[in-house]
N, C-alpha and C. Protein backbone atom coordinates (compact mmCIF):
# COMPACT_ATOMS: atom_id res chain seq x y z
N UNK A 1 0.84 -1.18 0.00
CA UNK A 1 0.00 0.00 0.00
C UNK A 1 0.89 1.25 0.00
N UNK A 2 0.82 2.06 -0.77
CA UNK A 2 1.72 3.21 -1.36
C UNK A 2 0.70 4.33 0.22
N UNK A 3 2.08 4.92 0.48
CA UNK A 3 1.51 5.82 1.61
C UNK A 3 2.41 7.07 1.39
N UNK A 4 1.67 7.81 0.56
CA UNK A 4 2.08 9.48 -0.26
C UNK A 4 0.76 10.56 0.80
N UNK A 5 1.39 11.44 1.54
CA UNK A 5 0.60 12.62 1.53
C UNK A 5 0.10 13.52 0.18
N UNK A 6 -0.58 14.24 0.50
CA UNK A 6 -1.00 14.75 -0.14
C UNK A 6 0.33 15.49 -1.56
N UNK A 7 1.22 16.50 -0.03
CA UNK A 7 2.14 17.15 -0.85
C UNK A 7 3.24 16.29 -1.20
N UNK A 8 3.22 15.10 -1.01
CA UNK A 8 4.00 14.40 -1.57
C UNK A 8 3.50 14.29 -3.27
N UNK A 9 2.42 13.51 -3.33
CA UNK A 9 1.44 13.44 -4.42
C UNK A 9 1.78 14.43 -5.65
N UNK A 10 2.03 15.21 -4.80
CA UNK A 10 1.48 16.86 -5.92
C UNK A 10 3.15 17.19 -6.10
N UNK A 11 4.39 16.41 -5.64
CA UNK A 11 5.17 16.72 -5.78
C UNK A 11 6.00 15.95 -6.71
N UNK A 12 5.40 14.49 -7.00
CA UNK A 12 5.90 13.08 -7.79
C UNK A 12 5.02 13.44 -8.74
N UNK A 13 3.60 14.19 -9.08
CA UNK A 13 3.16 14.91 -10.56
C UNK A 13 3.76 15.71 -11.39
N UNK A 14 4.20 16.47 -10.30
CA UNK A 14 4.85 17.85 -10.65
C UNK A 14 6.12 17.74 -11.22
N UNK A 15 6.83 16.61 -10.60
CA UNK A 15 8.02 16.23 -11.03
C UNK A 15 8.08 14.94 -12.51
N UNK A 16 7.24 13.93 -12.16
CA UNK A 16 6.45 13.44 -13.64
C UNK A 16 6.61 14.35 -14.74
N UNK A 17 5.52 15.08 -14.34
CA UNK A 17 5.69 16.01 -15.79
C UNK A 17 6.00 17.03 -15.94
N UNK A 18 7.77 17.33 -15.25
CA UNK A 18 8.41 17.84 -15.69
C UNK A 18 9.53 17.16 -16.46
N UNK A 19 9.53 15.97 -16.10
CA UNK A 19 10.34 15.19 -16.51
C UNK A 19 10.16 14.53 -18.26
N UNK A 20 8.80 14.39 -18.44
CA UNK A 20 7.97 13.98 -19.77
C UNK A 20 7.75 15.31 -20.37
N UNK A 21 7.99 16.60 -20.28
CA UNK A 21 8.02 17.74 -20.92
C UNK A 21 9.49 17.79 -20.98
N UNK A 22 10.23 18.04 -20.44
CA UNK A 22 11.75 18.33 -20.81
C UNK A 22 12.46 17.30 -21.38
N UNK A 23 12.15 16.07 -21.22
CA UNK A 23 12.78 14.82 -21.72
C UNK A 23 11.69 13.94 -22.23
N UNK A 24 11.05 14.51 -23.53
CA UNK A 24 10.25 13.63 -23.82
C UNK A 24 10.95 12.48 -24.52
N UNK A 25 10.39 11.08 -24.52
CA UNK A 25 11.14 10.18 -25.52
C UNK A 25 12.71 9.12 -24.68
N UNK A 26 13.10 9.84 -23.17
CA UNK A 26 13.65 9.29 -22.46
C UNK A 26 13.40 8.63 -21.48
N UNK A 27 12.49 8.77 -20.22
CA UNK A 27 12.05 8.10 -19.60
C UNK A 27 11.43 7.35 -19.68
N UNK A 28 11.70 5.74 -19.58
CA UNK A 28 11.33 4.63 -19.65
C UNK A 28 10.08 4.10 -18.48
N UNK A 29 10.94 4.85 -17.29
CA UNK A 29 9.90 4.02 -16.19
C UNK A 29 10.18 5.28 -14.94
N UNK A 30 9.37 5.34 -14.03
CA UNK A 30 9.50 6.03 -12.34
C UNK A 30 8.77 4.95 -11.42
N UNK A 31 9.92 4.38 -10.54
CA UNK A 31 9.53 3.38 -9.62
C UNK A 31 9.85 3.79 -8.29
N UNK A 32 8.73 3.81 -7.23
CA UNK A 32 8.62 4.39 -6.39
C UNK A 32 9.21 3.07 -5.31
N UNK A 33 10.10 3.23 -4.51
CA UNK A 33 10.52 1.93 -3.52
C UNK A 33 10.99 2.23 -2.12
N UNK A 34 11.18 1.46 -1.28
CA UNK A 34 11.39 1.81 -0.17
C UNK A 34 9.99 2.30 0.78
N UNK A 35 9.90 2.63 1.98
CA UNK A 35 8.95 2.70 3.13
C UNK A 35 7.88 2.98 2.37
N UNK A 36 7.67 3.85 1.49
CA UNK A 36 6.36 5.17 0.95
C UNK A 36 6.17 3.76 0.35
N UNK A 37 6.34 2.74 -0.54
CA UNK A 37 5.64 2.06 -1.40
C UNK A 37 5.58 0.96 -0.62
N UNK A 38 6.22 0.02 0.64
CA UNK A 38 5.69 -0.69 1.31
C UNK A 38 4.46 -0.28 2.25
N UNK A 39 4.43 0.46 2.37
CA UNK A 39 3.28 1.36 3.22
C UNK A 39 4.19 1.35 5.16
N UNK A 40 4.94 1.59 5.22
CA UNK A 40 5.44 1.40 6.34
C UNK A 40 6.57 2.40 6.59
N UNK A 41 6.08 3.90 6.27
CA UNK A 41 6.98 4.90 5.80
C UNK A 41 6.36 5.61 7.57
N UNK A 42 7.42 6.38 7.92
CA UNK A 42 7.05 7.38 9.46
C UNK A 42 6.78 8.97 8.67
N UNK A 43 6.86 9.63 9.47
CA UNK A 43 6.45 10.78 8.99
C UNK A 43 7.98 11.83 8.31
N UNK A 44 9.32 10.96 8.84
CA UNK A 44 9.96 11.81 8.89
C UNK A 44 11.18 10.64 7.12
N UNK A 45 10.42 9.83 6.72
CA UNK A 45 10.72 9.22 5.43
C UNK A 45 11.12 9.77 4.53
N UNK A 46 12.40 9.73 3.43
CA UNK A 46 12.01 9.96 2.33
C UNK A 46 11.08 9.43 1.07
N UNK A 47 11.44 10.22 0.02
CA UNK A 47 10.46 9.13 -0.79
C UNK A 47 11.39 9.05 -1.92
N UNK A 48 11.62 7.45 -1.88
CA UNK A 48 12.63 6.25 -2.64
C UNK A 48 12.25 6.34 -3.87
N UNK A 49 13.31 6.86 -4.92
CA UNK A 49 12.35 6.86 -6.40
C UNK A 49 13.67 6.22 -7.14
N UNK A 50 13.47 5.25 -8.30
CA UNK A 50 14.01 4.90 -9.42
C UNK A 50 13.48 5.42 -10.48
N UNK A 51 14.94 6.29 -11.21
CA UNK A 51 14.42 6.63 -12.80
C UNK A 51 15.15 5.94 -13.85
N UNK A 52 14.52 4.98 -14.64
CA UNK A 52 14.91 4.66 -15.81
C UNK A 52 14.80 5.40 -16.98
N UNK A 53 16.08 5.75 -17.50
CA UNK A 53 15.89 6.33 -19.09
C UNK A 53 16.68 5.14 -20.28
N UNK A 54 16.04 6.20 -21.07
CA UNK A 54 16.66 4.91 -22.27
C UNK A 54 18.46 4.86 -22.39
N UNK A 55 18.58 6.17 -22.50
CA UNK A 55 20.33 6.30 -22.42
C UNK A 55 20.65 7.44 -21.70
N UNK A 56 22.12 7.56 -21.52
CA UNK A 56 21.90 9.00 -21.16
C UNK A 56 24.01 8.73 -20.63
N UNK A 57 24.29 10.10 -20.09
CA UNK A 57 25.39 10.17 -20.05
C UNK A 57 25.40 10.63 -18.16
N UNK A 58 26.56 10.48 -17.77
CA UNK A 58 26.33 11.34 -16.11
C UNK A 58 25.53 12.70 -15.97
N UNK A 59 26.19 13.36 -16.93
CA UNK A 59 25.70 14.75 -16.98
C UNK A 59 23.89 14.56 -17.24
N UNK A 60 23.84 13.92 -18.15
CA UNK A 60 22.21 13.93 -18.09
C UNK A 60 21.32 13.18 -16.85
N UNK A 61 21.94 12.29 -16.26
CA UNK A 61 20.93 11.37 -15.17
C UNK A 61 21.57 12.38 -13.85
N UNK A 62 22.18 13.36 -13.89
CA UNK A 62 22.59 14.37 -12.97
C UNK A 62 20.94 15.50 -13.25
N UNK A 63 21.19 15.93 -14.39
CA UNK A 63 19.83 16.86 -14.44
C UNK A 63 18.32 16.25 -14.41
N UNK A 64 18.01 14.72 -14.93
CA UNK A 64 17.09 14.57 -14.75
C UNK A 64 16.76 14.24 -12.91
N UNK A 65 17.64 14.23 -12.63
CA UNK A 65 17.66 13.88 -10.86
C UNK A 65 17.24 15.52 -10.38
N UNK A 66 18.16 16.25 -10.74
CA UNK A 66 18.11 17.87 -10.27
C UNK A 66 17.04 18.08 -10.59
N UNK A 67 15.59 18.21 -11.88
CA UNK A 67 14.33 18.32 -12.09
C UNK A 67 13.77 18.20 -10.64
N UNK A 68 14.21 17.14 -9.85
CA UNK A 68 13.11 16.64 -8.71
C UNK A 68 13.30 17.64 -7.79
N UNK A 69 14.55 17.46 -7.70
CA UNK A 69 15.25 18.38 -6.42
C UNK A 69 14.62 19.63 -5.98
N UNK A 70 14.86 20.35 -6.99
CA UNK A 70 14.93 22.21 -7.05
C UNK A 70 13.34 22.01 -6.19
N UNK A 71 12.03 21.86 -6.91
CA UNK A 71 10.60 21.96 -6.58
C UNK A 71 10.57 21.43 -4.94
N UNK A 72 11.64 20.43 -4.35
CA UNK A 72 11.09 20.09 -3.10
C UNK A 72 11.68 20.93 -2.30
N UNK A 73 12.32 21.57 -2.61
CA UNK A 73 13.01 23.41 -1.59
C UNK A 73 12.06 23.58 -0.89
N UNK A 74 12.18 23.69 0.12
CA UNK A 74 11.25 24.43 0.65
C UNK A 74 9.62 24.11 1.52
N UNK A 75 9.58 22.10 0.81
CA UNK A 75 8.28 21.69 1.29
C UNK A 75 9.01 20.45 2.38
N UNK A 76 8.10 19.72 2.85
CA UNK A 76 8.28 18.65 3.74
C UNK A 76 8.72 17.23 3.16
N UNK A 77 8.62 17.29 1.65
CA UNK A 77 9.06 16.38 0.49
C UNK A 77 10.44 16.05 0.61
N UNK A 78 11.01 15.23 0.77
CA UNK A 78 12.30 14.28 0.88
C UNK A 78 13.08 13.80 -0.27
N UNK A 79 12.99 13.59 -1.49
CA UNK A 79 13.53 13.24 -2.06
C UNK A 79 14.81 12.27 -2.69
N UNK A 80 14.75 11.33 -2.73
CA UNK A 80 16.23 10.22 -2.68
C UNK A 80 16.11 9.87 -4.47
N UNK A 81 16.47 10.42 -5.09
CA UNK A 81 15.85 9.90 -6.58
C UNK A 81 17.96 9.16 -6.96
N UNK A 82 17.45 7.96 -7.63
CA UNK A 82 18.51 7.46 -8.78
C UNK A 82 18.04 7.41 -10.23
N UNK A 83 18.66 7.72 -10.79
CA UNK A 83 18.73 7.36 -12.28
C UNK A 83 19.78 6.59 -12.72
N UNK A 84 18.96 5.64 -13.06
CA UNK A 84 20.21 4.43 -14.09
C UNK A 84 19.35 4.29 -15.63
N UNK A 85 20.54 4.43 -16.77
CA UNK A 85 20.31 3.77 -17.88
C UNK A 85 19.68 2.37 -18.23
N UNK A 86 18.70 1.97 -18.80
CA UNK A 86 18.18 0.53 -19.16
C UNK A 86 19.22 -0.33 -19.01
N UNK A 87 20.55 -0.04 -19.60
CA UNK A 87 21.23 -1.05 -19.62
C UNK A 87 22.25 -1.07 -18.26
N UNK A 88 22.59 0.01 -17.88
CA UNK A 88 22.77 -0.26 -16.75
C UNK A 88 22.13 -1.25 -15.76
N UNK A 89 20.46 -1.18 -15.65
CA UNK A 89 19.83 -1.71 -14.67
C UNK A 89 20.07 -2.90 -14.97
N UNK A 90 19.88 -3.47 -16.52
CA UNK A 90 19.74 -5.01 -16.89
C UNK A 90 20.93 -5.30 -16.51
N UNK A 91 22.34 -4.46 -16.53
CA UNK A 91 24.03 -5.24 -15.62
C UNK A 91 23.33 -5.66 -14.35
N UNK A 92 22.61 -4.69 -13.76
CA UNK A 92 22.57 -4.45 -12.23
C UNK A 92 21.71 -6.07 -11.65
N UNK A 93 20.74 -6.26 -12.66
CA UNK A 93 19.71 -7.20 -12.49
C UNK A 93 20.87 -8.46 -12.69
N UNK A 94 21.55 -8.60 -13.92
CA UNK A 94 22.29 -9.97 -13.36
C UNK A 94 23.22 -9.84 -12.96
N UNK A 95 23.85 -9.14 -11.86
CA UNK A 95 24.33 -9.41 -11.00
C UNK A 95 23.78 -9.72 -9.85
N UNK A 96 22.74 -9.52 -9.67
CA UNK A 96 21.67 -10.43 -8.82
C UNK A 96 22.49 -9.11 -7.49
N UNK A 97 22.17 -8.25 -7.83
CA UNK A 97 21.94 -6.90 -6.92
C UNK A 97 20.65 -6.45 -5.80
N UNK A 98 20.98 -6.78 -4.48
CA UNK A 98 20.17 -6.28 -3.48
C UNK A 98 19.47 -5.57 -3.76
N UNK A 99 19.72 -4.62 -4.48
CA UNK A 99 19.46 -2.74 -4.39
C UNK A 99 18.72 -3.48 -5.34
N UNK A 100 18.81 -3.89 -6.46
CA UNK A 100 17.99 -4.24 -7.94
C UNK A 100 17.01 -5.01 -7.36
N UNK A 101 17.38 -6.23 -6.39
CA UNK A 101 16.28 -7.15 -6.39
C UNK A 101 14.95 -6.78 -4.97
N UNK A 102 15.43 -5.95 -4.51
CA UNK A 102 14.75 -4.78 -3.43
C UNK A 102 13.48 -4.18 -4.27
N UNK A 103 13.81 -3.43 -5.27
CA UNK A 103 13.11 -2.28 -6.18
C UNK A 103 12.43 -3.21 -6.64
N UNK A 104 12.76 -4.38 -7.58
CA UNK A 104 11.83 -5.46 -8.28
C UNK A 104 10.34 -6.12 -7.52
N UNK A 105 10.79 -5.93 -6.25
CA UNK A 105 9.89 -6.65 -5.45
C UNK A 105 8.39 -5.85 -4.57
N UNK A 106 9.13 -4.47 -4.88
CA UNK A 106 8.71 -4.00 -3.85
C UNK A 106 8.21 -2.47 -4.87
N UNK A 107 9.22 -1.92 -6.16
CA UNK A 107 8.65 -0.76 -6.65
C UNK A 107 7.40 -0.83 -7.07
N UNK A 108 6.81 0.14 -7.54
CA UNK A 108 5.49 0.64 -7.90
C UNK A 108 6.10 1.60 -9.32
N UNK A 109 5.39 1.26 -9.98
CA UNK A 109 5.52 2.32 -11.46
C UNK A 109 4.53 3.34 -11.49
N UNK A 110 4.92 4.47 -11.61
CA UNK A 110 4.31 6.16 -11.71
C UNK A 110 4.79 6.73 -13.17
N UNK A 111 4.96 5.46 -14.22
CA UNK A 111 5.51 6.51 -15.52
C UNK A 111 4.25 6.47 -15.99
């Protein structure tokens, strides 16, 4: 059970589609993981996000991360965002990765 306040809500939209307006044609997936998507998040949680794009270089999975950032200035919104490349994740997946097999089990998709 996904457990988003309100301004959380309005802050994973906001950031959605900023992300599908500035980078249309790159984002593959937004997987929400950790406490907020087990439902077992406290009040003082961040909120666990995976971004998949199709490709991208440091510099770019640096700015699509910064998109999230800047908007939560200022609110009670937490933010922990990664971005990995498709093919990155598929290394990550066979290596039979905690962190990978964590998100698999447990993310929620918001693309």
């Amino acid at each position: 059970m996904v457990m988003l306040n309100e301004e959380e809500k309005k802050w994973l939209n906001s950031y959605r589609e900023n992300l599908y307006d500035r980078f249309p044609d790159l984002v593959e997936n937004i997987l929400l993981y950790g406490s907020k998507a087990r439902g077992d998040s406290r009040r003082d949680s961040d909120l666990d996000l995976l971004i998949l794009i199709r490709e991208g270089d440091r510099k770019l999975k640096k700015q699509v991360a910064s998109i999230g950032i800047r908007p939560s200035i200022g609110t009670n919104v937490v933010p922990s965002i990664f971005v990995f490349t498709i093919k990155e994740w598929e290394r990550l997946k066979l290596r039979k990765s905690v962190f990978c097999d964590r998100i698999q089990e447990e993310g929620i998709s918001f693309a």
